[in-house]
N, C-alpha and C. Protein backbone atom coordinates (compact mmCIF):
# COMPACT_ATOMS: atom_id res chain seq x y z
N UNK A 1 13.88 -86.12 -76.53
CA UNK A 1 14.16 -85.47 -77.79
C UNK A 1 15.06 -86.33 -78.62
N UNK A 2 14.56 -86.80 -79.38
CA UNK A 2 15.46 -87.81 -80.26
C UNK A 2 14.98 -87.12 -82.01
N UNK A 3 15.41 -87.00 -82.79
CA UNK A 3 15.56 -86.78 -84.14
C UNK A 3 15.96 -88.16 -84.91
N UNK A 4 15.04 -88.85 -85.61
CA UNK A 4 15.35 -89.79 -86.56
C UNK A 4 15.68 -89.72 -87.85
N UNK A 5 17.17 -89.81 -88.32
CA UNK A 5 16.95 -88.93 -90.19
C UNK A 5 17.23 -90.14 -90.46
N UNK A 6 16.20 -90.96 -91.65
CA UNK A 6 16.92 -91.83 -92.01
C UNK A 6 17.32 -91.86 -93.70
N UNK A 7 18.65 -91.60 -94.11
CA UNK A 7 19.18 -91.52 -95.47
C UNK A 7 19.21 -92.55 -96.03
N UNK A 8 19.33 -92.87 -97.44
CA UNK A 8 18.95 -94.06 -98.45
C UNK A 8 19.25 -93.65 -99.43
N UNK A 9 19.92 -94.64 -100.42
CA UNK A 9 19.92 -94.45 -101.53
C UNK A 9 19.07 -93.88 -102.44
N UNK A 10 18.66 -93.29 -103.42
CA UNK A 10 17.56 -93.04 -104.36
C UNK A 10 17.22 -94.76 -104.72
N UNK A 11 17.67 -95.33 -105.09
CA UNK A 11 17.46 -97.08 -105.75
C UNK A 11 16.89 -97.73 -104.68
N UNK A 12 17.27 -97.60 -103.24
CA UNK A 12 16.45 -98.25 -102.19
C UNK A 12 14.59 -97.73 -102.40
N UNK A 13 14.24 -96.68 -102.71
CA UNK A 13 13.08 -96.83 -103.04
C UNK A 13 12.37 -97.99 -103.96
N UNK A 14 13.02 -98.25 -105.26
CA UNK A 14 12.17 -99.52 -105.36
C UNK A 14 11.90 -100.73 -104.79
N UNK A 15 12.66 -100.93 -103.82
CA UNK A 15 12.78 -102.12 -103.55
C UNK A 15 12.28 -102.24 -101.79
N UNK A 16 12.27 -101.21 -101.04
CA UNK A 16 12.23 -101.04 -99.55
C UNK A 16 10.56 -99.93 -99.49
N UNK A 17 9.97 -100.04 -98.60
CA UNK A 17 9.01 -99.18 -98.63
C UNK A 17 9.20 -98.44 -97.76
N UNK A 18 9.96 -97.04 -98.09
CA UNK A 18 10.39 -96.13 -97.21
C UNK A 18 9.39 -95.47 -96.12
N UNK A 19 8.46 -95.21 -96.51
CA UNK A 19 7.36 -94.42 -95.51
C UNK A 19 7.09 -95.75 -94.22
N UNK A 20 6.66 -97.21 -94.85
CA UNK A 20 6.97 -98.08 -93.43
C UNK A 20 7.86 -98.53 -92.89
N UNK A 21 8.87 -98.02 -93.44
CA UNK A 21 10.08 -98.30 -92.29
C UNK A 21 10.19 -97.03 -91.70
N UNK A 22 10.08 -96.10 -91.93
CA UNK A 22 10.07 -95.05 -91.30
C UNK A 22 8.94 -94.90 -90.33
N UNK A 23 7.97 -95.32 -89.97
CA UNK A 23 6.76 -95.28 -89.43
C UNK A 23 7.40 -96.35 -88.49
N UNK A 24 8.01 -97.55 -88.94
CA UNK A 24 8.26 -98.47 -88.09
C UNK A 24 9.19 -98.26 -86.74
N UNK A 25 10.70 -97.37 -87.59
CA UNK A 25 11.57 -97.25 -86.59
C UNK A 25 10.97 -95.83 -85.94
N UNK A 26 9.89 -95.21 -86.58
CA UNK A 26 9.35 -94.34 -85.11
C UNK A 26 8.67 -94.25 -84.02
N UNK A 27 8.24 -95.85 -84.48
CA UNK A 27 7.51 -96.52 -82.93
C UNK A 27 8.24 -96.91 -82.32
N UNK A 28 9.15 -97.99 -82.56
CA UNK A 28 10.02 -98.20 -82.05
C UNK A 28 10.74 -96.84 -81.04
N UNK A 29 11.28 -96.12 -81.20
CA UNK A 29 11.55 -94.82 -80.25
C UNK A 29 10.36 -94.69 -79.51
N UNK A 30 8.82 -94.45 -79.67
CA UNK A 30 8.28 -94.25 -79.32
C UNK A 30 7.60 -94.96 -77.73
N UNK A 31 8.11 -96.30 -78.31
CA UNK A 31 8.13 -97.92 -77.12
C UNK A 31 8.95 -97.82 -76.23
N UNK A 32 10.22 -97.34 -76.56
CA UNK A 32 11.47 -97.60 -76.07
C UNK A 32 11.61 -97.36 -74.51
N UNK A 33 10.57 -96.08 -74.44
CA UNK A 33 10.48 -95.53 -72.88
C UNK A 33 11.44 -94.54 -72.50
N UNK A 34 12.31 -94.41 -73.45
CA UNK A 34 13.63 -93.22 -73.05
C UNK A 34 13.02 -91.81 -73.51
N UNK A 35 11.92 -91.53 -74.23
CA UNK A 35 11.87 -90.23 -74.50
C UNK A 35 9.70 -89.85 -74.44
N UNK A 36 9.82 -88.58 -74.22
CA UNK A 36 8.66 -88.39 -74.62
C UNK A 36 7.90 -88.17 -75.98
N UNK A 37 6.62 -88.70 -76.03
CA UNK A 37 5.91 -88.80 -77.13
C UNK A 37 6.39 -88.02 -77.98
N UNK A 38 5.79 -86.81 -77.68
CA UNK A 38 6.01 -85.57 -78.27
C UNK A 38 6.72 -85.00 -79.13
N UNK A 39 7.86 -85.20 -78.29
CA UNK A 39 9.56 -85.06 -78.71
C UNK A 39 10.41 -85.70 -79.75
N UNK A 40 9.28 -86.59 -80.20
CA UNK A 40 10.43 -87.98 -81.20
C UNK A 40 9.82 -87.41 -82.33
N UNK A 41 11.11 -87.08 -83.13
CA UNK A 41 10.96 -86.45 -84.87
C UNK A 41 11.85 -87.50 -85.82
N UNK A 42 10.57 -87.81 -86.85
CA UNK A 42 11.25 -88.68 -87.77
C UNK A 42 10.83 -88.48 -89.01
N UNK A 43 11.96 -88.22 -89.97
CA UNK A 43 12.25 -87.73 -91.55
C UNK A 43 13.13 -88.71 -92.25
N UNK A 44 12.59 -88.65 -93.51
CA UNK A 44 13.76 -89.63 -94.30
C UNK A 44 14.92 -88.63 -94.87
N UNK A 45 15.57 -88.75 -95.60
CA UNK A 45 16.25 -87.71 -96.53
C UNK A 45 17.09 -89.06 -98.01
N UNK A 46 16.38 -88.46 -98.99
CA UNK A 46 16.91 -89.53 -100.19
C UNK A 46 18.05 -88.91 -100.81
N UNK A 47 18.68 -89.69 -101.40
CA UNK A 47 20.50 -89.24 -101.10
C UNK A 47 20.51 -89.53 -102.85
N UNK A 48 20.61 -88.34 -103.74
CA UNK A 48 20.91 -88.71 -105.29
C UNK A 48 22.12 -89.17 -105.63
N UNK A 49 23.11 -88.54 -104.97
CA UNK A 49 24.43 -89.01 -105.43
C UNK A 49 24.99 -89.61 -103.94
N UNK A 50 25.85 -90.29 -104.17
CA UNK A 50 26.42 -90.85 -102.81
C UNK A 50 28.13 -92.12 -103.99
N UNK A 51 28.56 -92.54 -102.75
CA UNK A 51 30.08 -93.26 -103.45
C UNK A 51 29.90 -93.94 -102.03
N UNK A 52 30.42 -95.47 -102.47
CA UNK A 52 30.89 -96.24 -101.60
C UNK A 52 31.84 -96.97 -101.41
N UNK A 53 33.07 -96.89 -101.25
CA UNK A 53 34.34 -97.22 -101.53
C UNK A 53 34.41 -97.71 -102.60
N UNK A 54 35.33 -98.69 -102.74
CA UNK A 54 35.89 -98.96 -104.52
C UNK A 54 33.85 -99.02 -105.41
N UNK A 55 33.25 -99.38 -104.87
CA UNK A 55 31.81 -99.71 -105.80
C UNK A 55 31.28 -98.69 -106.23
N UNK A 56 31.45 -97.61 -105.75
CA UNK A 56 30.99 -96.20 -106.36
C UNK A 56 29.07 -96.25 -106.09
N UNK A 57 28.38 -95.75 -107.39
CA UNK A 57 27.27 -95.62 -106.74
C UNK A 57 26.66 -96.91 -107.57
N UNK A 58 27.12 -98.15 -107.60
CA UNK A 58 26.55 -99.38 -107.69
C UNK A 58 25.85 -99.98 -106.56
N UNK A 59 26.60 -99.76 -105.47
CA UNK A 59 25.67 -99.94 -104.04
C UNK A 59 24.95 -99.57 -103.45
N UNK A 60 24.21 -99.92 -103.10
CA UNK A 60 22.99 -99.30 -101.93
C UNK A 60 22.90 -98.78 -100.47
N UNK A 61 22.63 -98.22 -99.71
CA UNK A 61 22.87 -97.86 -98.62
C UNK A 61 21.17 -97.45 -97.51
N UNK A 62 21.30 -97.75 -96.63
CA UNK A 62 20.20 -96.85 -95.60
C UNK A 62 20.95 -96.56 -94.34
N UNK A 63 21.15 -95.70 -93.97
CA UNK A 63 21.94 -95.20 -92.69
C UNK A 63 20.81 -94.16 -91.60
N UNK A 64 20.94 -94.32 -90.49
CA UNK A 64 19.73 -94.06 -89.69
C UNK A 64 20.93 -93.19 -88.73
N UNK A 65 20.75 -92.23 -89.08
CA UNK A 65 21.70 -91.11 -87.79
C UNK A 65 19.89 -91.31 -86.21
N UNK A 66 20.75 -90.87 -85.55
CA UNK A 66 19.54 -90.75 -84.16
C UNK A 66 20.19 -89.78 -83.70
N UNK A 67 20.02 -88.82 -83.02
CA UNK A 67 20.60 -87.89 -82.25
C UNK A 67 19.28 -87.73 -81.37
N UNK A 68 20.06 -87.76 -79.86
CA UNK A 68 19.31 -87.22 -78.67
C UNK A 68 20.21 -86.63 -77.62
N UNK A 69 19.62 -85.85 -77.17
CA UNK A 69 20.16 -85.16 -75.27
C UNK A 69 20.79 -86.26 -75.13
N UNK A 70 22.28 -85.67 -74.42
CA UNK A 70 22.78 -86.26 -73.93
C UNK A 70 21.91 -87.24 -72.37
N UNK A 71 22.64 -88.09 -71.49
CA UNK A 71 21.99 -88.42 -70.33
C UNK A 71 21.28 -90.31 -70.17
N UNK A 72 21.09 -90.59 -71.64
CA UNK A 72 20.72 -91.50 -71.53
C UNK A 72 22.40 -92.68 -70.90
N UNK A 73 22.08 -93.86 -70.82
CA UNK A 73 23.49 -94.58 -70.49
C UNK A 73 23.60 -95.62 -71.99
N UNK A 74 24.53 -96.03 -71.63
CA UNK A 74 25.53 -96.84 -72.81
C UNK A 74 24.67 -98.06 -73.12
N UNK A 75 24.21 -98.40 -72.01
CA UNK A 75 23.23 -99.71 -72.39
C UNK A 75 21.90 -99.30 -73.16
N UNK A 76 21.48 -98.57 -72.98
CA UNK A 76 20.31 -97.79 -73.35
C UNK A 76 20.42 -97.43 -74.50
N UNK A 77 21.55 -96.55 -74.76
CA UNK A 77 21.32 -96.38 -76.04
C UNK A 77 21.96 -97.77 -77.53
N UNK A 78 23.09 -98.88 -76.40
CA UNK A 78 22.62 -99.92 -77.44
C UNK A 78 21.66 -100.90 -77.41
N UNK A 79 20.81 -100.82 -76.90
CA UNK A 79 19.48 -101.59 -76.85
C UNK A 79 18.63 -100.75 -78.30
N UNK A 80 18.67 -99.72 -77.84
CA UNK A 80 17.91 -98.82 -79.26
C UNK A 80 18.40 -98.70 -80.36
N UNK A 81 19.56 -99.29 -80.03
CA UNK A 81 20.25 -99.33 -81.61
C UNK A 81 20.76 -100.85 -82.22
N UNK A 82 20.57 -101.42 -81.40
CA UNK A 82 19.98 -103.16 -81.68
C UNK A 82 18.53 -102.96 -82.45
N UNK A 83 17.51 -102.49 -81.74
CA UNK A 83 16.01 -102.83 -81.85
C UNK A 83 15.96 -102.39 -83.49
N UNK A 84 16.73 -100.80 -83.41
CA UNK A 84 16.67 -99.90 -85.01
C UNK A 84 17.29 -100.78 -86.30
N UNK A 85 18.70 -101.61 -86.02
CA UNK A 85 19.18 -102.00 -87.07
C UNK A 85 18.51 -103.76 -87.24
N UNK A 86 17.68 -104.12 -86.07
CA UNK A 86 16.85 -104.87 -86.63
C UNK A 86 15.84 -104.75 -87.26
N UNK A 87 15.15 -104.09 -87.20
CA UNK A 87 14.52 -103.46 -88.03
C UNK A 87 15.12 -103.35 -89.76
N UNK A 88 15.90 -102.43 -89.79
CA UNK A 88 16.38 -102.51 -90.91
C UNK A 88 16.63 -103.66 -92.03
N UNK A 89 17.33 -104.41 -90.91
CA UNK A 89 17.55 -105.75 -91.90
C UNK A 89 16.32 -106.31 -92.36
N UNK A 90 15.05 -106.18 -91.15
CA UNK A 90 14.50 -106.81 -91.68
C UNK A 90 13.36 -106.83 -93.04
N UNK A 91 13.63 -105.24 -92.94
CA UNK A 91 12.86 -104.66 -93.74
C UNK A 91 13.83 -104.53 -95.47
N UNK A 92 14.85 -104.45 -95.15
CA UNK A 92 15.55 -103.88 -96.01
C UNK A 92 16.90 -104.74 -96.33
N UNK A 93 16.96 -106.35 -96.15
CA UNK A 93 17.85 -107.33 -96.11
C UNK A 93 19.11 -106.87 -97.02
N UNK A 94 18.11 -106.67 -98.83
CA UNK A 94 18.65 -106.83 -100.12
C UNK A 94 19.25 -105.56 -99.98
N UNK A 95 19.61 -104.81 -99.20
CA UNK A 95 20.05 -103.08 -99.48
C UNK A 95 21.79 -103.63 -98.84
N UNK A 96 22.70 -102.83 -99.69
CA UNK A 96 24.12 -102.94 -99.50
C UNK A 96 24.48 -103.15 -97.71
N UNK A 97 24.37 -101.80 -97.39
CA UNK A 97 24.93 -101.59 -96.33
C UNK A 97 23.51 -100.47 -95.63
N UNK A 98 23.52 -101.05 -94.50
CA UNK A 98 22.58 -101.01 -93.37
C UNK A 98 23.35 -100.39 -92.28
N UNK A 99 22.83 -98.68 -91.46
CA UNK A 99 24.02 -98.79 -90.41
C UNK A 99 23.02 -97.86 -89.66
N UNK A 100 23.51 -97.93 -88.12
CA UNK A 100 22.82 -96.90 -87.12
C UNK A 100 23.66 -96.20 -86.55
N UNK A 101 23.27 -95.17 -86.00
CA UNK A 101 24.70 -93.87 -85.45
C UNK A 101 23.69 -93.18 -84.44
N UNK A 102 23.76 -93.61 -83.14
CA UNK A 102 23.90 -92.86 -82.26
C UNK A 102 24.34 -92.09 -81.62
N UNK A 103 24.02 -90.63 -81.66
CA UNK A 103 24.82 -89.37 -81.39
C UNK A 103 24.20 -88.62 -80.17
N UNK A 104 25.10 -88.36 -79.07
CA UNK A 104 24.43 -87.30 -78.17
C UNK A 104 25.02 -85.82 -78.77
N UNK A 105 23.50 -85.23 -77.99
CA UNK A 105 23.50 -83.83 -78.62
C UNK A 105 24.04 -83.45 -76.91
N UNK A 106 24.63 -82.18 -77.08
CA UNK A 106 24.74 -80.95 -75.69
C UNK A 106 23.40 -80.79 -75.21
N UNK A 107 23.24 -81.47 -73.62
CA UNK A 107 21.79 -80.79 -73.50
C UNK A 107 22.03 -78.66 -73.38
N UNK A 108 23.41 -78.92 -72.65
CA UNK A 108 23.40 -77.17 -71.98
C UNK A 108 23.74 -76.53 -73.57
N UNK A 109 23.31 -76.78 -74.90
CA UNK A 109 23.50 -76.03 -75.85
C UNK A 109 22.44 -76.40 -77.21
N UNK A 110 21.36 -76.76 -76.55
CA UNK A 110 20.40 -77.25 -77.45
C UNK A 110 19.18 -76.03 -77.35
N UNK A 111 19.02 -75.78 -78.22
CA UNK A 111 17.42 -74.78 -77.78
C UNK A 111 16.10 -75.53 -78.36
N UNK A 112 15.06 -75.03 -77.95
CA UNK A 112 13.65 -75.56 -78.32
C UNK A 112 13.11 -74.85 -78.74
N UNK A 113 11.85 -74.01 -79.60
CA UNK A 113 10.80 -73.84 -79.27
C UNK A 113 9.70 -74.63 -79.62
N UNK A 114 9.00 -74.28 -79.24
CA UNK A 114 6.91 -75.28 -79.69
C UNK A 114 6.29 -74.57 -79.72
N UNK A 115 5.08 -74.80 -80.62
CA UNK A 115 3.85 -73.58 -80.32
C UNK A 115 2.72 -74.52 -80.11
């Protein structure tokens, strides 16, 4: 169970092609071998207003939160977060600031359903 949100500037759209990087870093999870198929959810979310220290909203940004169940180990999850922010760069060099955030979720406080 991994959740991919990846946020962006509104201005990174002209210049980055959001739907294939997003397609990209969801194979990537998908390769990785830590999670099942199934389970890996990936959304963008475009960010209208945003501030970035003294530059305000002159800068650009793409930030890739990940959240999964806890359980995986420390190496593991920076291997996946090497593979993700390569990606990024490579897709997205000319964008300000580029960042990944790996977060464990509570497995004993997570619920599911599926239909």
């Amino acid at each position: 169970m991994p959740n991919l949100v990846l946020e962006y500037s509104n201005s990174v759209e002209e210049r980055v092609n959001i739907q294939g990087l997003l397609e990209d870093i969801h194979q990537i999870a998908l390769q990785s071998g830590l999670f099942e198929a199934s389970s890996v959810k990936s959304r963008t979310l475009r960010c209208h207003h945003w501030l970035i220290g003294e530059l305000g909203n002159s800068a650009d940004f793409i930030h890739l939160n990940v959240e999964l169940l806890d359980g995986r180990t420390e190496s593991q999850k920076q291997r996946l977060a090497q593979q993700l922010i390569n990606v990024l760069s490579e897709q997205a060099s000319q964008v300000y600031s580029l960042t990944v955030n790996i977060r464990d979720m509570d497995r004993a406080s997570f619920q599911k359903i599926t239909h």
